[in-house]
C-alpha atoms as a PDB file:
ATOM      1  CA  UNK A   1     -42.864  47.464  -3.705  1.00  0.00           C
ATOM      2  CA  UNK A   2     -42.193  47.691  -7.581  1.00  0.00           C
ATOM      3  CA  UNK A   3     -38.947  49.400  -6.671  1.00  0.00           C
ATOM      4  CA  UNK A   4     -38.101  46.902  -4.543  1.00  0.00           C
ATOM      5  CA  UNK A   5     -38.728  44.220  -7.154  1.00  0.00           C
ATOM      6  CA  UNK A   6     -37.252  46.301  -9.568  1.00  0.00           C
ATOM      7  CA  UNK A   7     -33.722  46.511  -7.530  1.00  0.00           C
ATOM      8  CA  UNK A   8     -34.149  42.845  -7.038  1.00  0.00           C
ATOM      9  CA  UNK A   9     -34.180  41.956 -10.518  1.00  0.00           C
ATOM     10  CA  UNK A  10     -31.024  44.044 -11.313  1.00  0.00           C
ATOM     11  CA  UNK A  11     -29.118  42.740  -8.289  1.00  0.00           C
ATOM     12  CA  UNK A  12     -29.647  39.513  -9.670  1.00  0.00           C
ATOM     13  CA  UNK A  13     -28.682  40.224 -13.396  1.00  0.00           C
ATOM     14  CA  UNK A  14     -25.137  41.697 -12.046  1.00  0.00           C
ATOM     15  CA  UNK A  15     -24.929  38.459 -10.502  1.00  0.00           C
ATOM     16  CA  UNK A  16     -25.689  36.610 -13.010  1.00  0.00           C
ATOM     17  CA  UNK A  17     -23.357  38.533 -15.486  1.00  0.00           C
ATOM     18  CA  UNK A  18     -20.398  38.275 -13.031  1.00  0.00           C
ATOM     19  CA  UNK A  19     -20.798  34.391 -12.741  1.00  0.00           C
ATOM     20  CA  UNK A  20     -20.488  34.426 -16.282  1.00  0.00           C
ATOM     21  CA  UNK A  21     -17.172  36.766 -17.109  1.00  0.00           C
ATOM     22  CA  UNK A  22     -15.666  34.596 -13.714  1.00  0.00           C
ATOM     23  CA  UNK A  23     -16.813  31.214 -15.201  1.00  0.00           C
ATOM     24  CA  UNK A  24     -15.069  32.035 -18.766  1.00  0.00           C
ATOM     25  CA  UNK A  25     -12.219  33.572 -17.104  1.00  0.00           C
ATOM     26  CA  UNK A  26     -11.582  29.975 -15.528  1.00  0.00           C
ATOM     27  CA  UNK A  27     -11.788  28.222 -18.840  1.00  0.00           C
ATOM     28  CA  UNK A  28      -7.907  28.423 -19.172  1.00  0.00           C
ATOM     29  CA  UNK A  29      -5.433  25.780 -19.322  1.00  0.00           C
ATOM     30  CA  UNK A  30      -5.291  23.708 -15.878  1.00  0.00           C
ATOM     31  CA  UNK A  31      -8.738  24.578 -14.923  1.00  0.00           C
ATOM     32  CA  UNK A  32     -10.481  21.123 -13.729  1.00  0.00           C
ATOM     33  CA  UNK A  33     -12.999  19.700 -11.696  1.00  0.00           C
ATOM     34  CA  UNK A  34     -12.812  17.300  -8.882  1.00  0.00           C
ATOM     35  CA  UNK A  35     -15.669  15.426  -7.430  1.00  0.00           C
ATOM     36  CA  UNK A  36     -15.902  12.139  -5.559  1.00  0.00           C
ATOM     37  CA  UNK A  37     -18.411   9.242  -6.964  1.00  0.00           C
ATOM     38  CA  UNK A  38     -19.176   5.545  -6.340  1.00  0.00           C
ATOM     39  CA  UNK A  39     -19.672   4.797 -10.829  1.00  0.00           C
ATOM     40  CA  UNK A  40     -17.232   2.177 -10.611  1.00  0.00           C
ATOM     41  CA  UNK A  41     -18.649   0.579  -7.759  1.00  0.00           C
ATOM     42  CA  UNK A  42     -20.556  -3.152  -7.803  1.00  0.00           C
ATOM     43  CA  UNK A  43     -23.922  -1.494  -7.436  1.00  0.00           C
ATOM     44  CA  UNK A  44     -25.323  -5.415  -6.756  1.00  0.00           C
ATOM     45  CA  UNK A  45     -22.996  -6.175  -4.554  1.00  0.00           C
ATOM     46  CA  UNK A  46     -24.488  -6.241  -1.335  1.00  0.00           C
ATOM     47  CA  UNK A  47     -21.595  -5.048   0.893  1.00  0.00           C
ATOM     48  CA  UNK A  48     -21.702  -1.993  -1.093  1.00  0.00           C
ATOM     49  CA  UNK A  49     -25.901  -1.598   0.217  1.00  0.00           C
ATOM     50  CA  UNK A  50     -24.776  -1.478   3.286  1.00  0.00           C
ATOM     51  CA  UNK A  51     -21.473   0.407   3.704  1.00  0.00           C
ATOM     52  CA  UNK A  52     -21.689   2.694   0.333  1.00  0.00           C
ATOM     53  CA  UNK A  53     -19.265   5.392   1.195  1.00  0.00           C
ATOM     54  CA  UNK A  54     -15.777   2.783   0.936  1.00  0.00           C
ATOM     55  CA  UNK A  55     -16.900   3.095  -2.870  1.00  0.00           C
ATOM     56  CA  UNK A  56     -16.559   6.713  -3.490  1.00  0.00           C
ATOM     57  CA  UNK A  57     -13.233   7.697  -5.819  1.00  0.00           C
ATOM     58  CA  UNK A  58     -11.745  10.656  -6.497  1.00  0.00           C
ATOM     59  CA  UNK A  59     -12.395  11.580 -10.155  1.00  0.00           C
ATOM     60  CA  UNK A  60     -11.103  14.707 -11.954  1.00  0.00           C
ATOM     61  CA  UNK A  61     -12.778  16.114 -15.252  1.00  0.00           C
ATOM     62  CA  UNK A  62     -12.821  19.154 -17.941  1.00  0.00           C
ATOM     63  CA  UNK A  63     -15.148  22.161 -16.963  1.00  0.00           C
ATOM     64  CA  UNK A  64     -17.417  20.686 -20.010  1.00  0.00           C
ATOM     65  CA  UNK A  65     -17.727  17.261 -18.590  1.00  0.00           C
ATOM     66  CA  UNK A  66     -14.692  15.797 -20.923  1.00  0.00           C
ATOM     67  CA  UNK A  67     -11.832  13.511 -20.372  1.00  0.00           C
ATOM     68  CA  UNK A  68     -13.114  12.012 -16.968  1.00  0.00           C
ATOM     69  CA  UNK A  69     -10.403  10.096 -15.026  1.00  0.00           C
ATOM     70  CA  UNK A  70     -10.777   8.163 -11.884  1.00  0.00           C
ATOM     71  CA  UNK A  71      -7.422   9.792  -9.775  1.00  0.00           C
ATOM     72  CA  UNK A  72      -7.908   7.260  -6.369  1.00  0.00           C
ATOM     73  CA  UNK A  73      -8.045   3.528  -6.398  1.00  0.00           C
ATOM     74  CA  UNK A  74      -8.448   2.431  -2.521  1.00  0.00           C
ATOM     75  CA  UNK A  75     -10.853   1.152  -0.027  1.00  0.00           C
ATOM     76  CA  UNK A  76     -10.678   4.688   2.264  1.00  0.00           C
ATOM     77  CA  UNK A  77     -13.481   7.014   2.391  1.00  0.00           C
ATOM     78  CA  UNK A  78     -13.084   9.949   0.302  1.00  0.00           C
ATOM     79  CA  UNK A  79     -15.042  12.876   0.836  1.00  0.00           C
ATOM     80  CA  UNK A  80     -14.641  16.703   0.129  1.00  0.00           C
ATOM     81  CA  UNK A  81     -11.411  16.795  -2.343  1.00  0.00           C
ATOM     82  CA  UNK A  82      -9.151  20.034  -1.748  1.00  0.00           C
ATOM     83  CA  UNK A  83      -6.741  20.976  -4.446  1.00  0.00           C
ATOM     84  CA  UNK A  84      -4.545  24.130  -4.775  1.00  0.00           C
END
C-alpha cells in the first residue's frame, strides 16, 4: 500500500513538473488565450434572462490575464473557439 502511495505521489510530481516546463515553454510571443463570455452583456435586461447564450463574445487575452480584447461583436451564438 505505501508503495503504491509512494508511486502515486511521484507520478504526480512528474506531472506536475512537466505542466510547468510546457506552460513556460508557451510563454513566447503569439501565445494567447481565447474564451467566450457574456461581460458586456445587459445583465438587467430581461431578454438576456431568458435567452443568455446570444450574449456570449469571443474575447482573446495574455496567458497572465493582460490586454483583454473583445474579437466578435454579433448576435450569433458563440461557443467553443478553435484557433490554429
Amino acid at each position: 500500500m505505501n508503495k503504491l502511495i509512494i508511486s502515486l505521489l511521484a507520478v504526480i510530481a512528474i506531472i506536475l513538473a512537466l505542466t510547468v516546463v510546457i506552460s513556460k515553454k508557451h510563454e513566447g510571443v503569439g501565445f494567447k488565450i481565447v474564451f467566450r463570455s457574456a461581460r458586456d452583456a445587459p445583465m438587467d435586461d430581461p431578454d438576456f434572462k431568458q435567452n443568455p447564450q446570444k450574449y456570449f463574445e469571443l474575447y482573446i487575452m495574455n496567458p497572465d490575464g493582460s490586454n483583454v480584447q473583445r474579437i466578435t461583436y454579433n448576435r450569433f451564438l458563440e461557443a467553443q473557439p478553435d484557433v490554429s
